[in-house]
Protein backbone atom coordinates (compact mmCIF):
# COMPACT_ATOMS: atom_id res chain seq x y z
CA UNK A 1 0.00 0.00 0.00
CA UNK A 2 2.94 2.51 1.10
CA UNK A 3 4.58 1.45 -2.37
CA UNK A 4 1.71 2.48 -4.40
CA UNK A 5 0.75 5.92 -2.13
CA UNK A 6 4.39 6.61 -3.14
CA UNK A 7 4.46 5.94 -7.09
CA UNK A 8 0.94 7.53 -7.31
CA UNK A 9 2.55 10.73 -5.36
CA UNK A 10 5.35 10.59 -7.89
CA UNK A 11 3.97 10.22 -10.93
CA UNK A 12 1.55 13.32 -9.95
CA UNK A 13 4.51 15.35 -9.78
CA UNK A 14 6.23 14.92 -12.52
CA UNK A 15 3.19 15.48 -14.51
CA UNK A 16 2.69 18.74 -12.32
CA UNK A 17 6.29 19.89 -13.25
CA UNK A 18 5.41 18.95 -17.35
CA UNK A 19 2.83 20.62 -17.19
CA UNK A 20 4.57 23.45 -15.87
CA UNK A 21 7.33 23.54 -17.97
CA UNK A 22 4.75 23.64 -20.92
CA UNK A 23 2.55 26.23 -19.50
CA UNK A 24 5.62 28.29 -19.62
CA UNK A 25 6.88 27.60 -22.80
CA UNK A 26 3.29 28.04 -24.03
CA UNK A 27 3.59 32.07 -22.50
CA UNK A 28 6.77 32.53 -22.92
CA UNK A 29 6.99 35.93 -25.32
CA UNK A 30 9.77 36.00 -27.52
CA UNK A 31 10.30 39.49 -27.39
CA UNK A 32 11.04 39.66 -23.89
CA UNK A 33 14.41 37.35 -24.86
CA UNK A 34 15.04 39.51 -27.65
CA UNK A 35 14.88 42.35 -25.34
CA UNK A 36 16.93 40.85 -23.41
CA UNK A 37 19.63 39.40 -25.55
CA UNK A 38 19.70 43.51 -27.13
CA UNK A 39 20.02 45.05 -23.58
CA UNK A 40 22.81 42.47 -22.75
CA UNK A 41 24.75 43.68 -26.26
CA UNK A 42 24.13 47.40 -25.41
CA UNK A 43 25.70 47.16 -22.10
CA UNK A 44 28.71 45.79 -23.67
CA UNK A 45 28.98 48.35 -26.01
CA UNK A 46 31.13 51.20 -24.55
CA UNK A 47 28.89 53.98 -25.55
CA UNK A 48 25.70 51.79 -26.46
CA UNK A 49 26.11 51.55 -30.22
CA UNK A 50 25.00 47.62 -31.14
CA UNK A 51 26.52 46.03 -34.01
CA UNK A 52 23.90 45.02 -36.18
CA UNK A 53 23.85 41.93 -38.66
CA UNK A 54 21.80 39.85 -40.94
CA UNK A 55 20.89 37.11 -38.53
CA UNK A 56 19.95 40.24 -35.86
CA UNK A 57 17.86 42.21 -38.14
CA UNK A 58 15.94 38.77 -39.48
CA UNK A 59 15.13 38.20 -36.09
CA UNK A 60 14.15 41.65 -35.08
CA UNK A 61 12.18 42.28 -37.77
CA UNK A 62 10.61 38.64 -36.64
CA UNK A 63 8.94 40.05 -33.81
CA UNK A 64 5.14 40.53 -34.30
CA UNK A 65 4.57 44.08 -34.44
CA UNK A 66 4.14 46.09 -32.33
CA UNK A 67 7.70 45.65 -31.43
CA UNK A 68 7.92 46.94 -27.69
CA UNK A 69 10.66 49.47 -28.86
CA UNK A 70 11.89 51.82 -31.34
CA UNK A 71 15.57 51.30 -33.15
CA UNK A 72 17.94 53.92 -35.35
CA UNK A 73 20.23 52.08 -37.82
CA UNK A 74 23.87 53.78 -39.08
CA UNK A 75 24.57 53.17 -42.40
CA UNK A 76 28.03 52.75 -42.56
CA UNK A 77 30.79 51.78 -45.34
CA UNK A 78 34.42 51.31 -44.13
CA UNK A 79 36.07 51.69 -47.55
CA UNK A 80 34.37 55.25 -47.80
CA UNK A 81 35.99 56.36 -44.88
CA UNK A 82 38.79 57.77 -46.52
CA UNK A 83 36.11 60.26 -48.76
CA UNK A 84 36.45 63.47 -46.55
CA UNK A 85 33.13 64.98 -48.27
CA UNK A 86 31.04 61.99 -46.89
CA UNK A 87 32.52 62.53 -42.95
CA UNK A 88 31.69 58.98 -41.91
CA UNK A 89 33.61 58.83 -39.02
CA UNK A 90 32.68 62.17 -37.51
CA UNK A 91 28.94 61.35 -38.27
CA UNK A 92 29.49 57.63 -36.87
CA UNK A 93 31.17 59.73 -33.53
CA UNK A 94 28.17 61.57 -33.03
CA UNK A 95 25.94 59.06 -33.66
CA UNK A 96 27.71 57.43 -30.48
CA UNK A 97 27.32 60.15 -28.40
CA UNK A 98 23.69 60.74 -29.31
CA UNK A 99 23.46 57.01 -27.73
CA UNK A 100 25.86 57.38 -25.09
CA UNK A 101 23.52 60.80 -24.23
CA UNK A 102 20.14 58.58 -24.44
CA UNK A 103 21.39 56.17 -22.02
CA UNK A 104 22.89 58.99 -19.38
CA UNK A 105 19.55 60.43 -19.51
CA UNK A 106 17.36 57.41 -19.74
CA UNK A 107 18.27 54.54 -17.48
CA UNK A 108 15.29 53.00 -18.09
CA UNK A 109 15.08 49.43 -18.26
CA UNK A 110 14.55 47.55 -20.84
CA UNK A 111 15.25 50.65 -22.99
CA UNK A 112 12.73 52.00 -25.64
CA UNK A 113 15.03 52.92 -28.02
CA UNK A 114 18.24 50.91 -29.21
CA UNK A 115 21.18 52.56 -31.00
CA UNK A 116 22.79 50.15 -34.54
CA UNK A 117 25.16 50.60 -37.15
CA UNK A 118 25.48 48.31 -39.84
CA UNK A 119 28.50 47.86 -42.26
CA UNK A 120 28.02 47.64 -46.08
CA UNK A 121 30.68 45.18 -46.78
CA UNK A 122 29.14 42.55 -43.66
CA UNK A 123 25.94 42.99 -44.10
CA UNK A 124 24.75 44.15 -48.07
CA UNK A 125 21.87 42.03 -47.97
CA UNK A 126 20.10 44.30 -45.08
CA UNK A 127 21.29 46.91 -46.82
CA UNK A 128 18.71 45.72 -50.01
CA UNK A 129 16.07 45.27 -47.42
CA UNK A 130 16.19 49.16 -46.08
CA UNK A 131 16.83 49.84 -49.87
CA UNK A 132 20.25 51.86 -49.13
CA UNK A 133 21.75 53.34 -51.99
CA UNK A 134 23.56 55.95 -50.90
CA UNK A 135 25.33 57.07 -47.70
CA UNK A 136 25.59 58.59 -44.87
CA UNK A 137 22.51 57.32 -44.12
CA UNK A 138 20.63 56.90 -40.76
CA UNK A 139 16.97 55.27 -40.61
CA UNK A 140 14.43 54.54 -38.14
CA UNK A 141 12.10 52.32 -37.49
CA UNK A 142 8.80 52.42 -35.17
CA UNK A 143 7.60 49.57 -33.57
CA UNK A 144 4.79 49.18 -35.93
CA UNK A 145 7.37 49.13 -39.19
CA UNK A 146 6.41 45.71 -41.34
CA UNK A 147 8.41 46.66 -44.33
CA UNK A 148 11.67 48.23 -43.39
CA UNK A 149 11.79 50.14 -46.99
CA UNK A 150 8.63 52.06 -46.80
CA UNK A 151 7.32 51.77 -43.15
CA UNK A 152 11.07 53.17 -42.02
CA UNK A 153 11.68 57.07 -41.11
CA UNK A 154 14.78 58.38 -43.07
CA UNK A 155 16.68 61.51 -41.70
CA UNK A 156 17.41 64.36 -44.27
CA UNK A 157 20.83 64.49 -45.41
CA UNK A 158 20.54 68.10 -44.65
CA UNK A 159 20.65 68.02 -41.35
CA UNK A 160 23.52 65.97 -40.99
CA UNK A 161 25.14 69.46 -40.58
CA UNK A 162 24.53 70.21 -37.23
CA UNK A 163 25.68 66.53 -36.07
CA UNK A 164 24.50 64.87 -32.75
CA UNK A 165 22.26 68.03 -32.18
CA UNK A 166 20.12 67.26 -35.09
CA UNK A 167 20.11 63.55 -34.82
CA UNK A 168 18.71 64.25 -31.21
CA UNK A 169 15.92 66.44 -32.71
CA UNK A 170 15.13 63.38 -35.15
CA UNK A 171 14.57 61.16 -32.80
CA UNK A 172 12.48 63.19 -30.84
CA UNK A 173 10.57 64.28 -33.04
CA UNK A 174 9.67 61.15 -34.98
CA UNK A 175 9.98 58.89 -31.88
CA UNK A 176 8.57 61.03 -29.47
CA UNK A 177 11.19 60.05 -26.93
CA UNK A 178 13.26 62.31 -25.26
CA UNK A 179 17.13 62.56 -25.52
CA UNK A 180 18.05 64.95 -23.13
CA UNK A 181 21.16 67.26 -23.29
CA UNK A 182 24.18 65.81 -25.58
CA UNK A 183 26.84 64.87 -23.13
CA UNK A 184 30.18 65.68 -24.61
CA UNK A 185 33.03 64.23 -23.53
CA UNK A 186 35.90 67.24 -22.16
CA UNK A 187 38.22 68.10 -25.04
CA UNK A 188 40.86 68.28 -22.35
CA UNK A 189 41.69 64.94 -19.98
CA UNK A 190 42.66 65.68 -16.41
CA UNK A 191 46.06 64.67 -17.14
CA UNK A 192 46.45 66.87 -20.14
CA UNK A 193 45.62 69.78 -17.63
CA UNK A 194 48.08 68.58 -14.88
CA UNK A 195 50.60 68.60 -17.48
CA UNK A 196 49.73 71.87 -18.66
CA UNK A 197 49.63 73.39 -15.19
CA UNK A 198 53.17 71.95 -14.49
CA UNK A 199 54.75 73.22 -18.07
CA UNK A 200 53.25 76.65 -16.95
CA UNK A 201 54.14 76.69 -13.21
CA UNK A 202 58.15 75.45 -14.52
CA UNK A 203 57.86 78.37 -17.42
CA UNK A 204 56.88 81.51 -15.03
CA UNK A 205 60.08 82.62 -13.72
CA UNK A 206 61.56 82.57 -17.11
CA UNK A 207 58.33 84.65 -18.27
CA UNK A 208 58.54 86.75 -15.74
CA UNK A 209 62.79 87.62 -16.00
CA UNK A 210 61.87 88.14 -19.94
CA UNK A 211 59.13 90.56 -19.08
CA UNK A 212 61.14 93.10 -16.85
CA UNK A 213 63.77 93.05 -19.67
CA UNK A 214 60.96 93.95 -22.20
CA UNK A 215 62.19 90.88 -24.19
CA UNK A 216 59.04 89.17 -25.00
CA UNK A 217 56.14 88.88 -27.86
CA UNK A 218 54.26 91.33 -25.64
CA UNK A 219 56.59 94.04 -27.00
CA UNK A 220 56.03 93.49 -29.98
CA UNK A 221 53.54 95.67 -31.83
CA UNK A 222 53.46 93.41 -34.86
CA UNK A 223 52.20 90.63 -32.82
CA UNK A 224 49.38 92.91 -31.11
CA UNK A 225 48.24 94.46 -34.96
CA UNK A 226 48.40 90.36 -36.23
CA UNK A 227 46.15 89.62 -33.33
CA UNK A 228 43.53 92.14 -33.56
CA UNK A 229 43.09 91.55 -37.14
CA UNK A 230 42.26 87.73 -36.17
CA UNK A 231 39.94 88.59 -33.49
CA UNK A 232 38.05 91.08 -35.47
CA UNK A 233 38.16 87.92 -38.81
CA UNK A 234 37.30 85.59 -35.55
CA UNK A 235 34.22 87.44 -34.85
CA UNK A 236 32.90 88.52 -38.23
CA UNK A 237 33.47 84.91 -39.97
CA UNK A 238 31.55 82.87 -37.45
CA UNK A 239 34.19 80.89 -36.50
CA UNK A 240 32.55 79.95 -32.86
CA UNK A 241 29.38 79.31 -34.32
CA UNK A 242 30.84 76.50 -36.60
CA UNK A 243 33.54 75.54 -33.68
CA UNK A 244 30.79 74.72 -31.40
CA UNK A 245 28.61 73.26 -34.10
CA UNK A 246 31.28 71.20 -35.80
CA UNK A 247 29.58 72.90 -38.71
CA UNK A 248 31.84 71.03 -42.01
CA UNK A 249 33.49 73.42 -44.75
CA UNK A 250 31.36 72.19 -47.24
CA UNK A 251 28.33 69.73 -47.95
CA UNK A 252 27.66 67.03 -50.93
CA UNK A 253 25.36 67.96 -52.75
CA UNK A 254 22.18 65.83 -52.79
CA UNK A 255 21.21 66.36 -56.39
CA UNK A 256 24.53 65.34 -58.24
CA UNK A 257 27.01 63.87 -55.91
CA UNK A 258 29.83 65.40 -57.68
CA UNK A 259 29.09 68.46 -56.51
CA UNK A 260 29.72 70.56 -53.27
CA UNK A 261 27.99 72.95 -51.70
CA UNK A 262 29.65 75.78 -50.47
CA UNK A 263 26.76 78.21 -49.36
CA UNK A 264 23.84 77.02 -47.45
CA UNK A 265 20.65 78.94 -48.69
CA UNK A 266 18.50 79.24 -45.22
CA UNK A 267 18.55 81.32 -42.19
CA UNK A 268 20.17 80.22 -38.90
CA UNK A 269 23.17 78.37 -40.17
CA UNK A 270 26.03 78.28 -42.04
CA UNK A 271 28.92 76.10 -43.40
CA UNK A 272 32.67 76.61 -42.99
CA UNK A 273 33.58 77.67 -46.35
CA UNK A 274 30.80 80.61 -46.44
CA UNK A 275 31.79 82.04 -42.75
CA UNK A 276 35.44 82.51 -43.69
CA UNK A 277 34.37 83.77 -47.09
CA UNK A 278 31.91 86.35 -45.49
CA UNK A 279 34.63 87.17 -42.79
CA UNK A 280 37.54 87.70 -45.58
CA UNK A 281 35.26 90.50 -47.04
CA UNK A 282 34.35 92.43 -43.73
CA UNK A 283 38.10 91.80 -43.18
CA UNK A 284 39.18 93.35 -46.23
CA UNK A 285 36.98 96.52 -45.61
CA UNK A 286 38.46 97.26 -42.14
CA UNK A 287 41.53 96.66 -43.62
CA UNK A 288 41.16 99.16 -46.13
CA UNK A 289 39.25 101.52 -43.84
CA UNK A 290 42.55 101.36 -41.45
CA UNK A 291 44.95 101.96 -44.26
CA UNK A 292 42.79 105.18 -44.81
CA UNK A 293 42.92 106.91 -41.53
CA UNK A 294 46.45 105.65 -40.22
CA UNK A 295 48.75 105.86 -43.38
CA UNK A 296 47.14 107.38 -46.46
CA UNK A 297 46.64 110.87 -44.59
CA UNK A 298 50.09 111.15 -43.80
CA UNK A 299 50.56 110.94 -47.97
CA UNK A 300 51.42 114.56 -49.16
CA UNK A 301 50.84 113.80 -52.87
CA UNK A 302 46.72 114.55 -53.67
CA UNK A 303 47.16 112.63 -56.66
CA UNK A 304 48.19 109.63 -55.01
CA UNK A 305 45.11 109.82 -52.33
CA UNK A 306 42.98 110.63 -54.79
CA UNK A 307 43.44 107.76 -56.56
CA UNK A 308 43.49 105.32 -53.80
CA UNK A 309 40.62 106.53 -52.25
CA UNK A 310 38.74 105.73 -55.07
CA UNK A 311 40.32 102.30 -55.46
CA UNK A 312 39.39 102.25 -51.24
CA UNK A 313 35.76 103.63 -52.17
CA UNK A 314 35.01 100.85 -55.15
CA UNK A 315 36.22 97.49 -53.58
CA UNK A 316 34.82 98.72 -49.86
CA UNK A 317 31.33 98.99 -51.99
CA UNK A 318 32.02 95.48 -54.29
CA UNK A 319 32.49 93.75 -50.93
CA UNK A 320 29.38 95.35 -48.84
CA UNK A 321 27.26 94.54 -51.78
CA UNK A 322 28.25 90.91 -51.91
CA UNK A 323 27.72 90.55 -48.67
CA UNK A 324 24.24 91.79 -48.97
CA UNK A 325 23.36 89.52 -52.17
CA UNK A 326 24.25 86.76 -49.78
CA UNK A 327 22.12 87.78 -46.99
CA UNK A 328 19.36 88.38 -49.33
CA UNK A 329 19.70 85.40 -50.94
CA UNK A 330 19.96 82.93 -47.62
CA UNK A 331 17.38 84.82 -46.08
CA UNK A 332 14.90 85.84 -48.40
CA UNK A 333 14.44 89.30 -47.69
CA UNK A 334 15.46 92.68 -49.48
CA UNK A 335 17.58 95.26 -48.53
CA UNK A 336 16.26 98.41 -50.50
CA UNK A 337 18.47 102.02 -51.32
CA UNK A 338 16.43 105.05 -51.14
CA UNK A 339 17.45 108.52 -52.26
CA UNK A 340 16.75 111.23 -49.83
CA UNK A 341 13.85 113.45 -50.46
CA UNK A 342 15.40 116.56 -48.96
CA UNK A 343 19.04 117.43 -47.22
């Protein structure tokens, strides 16, 4: 009796613990090990960036949708990195640090956004399934995407300009998820500025002994006349808008890929090339206004003033006036002359 109280009791749980182990299996959602499996790769990425292949994006794109979270792919292409017009790396950088950002400000877990970049050469085949033909190129894809081609959200190539800012602004504004600030990592380490501090600490007293003897680049009036002129180009060319911005020299254009643009037409930004070109011309007027009121008065021949006044008078107006062209053009709006009605 004992024997078969026992093998009854047995046999009862071992069904109990099948029929467990199927129950689960049964509700067991795939997603949540996909989720998973992604959060595990993220966290061994150093700033968050997965690397995404074939066999990854089949069995995303697996999923049932609505896929619990949103993803952003990087188009990327190692043998282009050596084309300076396309900037892959510097667009791959800040495509890091708009996911290193996301993840500062977000510790949510599981995360409802993942970061990918995807190499041509590994991975073409994806690349035919997003129907990529042309990079840099950055995609995402909602959680209700079927088809990757059509149901995906491309970013404009123009706004590749303004980097990690504008990548931020994507995904915020097609995602509705919030970045947060870009978190930049200090252009200077802390042993760069020990180092410095030290070279400047060992240099003062041989600053210093220089000084009192009036023996230094301070006394030099050259250096102080080569110095103003670069702070006044400095400030007229934009230089720490496109410093701050990483703004490039120059874009590709979108139309023939041969092509670069130079001058962007729009308000509220600017490339490289156009700030130093707009800066040379405001440069060249002070310049020539300088020349006017320090040296050419001192001239005795009227002849000679004369004639350089005018030659002053009609390259000061040439580079106002194509200054102003530009402005109307990027901007839209006319600047008008009027003659006065009475003196």
């Amino acid at each position: 009796m004992a024997i078969t109280l026992t093998s009854t009791t047995t046999t009862a749980v071992v069904l109990l613990l099948l029929l467990s182990l199927l129950t689960h299996h049964a509700t067991s959602n795939p997603s949540d090990s996909l989720v998973s499996d992604l959060s595990a790769l993220q966290s061994q990425s150093p700033n968050g960036v997965i690397h995404l292949t074939d066999a990854l994006l089949r069995r995303i794109l697996s999923l049932p949708t609505p896929r619990p979270f949103h993803f952003i792919v990087f188009f990327d292409a190692h043998h282009l990195h050596s084309k300076a017009e396309l900037s892959l790396p510097a667009l791959k950088s800040e495509f890091s640090l708009v996911s290193s950002s996301f993840q500062t400000n977000n510790p949510n877990q599981p995360p409802p956004l993942f970061f990918f970049e995807i190499e041509f050469q590994e991975s073409q085949s994806s690349f035919a399934v997003f129907g990529i033909n042309s990079i840099p190129h950055i995609r995402l894809i909602p959680p209700s995407a079927v088809d990757p081609k059509t149901d995906s959200i491309q970013m404009d190539a123009s706004d590749f300009s303004r980097l990690a800012d504008s990548m931020a602004e994507f995904i915020e504004s097609r995602a509705k998820l919030t970045v947060g600030p870009i978190v930049r990592p200090p252009i200077v380490s802390q042993k760069q500025i020990f180092m410095i501090v030290v070279v400047i600490l060992i240099s003062i007293p041989f600053f210093v002994k220089r000084l009192i003897s009036g023996n230094t680049i301070l006394h030099d009036k050259n250096i102080w006349m080569a110095g103003a002129i670069f702070v006044y180009f400095f400030s007229v060319s934009g230089a720490m808008f496109n410093i701050i911005r990483k703004m490039p020299m120059f874009l590709v254009d979108r139309q023939d890929p041969n092509k670069f643009v130079f001058f962007y037409q729009g308000s509220g930004m600017q490339l490289g090339a156009e700030g130093f070109s707009i800066g040379f011309l405001y440069t060249i007027v002070g310049l020539l206004l300088a020349l006017v009121t320090h040296l050419l008065v001192r001239l005795r021949n009227r002849n000679v003033q004369r004639v350089v006044m005018i030659v002053v008078l009609f390259v000061s107006f040439w580079a106002v006036r194509k200054v102003v062209s530009l402005d109307n053009w990027k901007t839209g709006y006319r600047i008008h002359a009027y003659w006065p009605s009475s003196w």
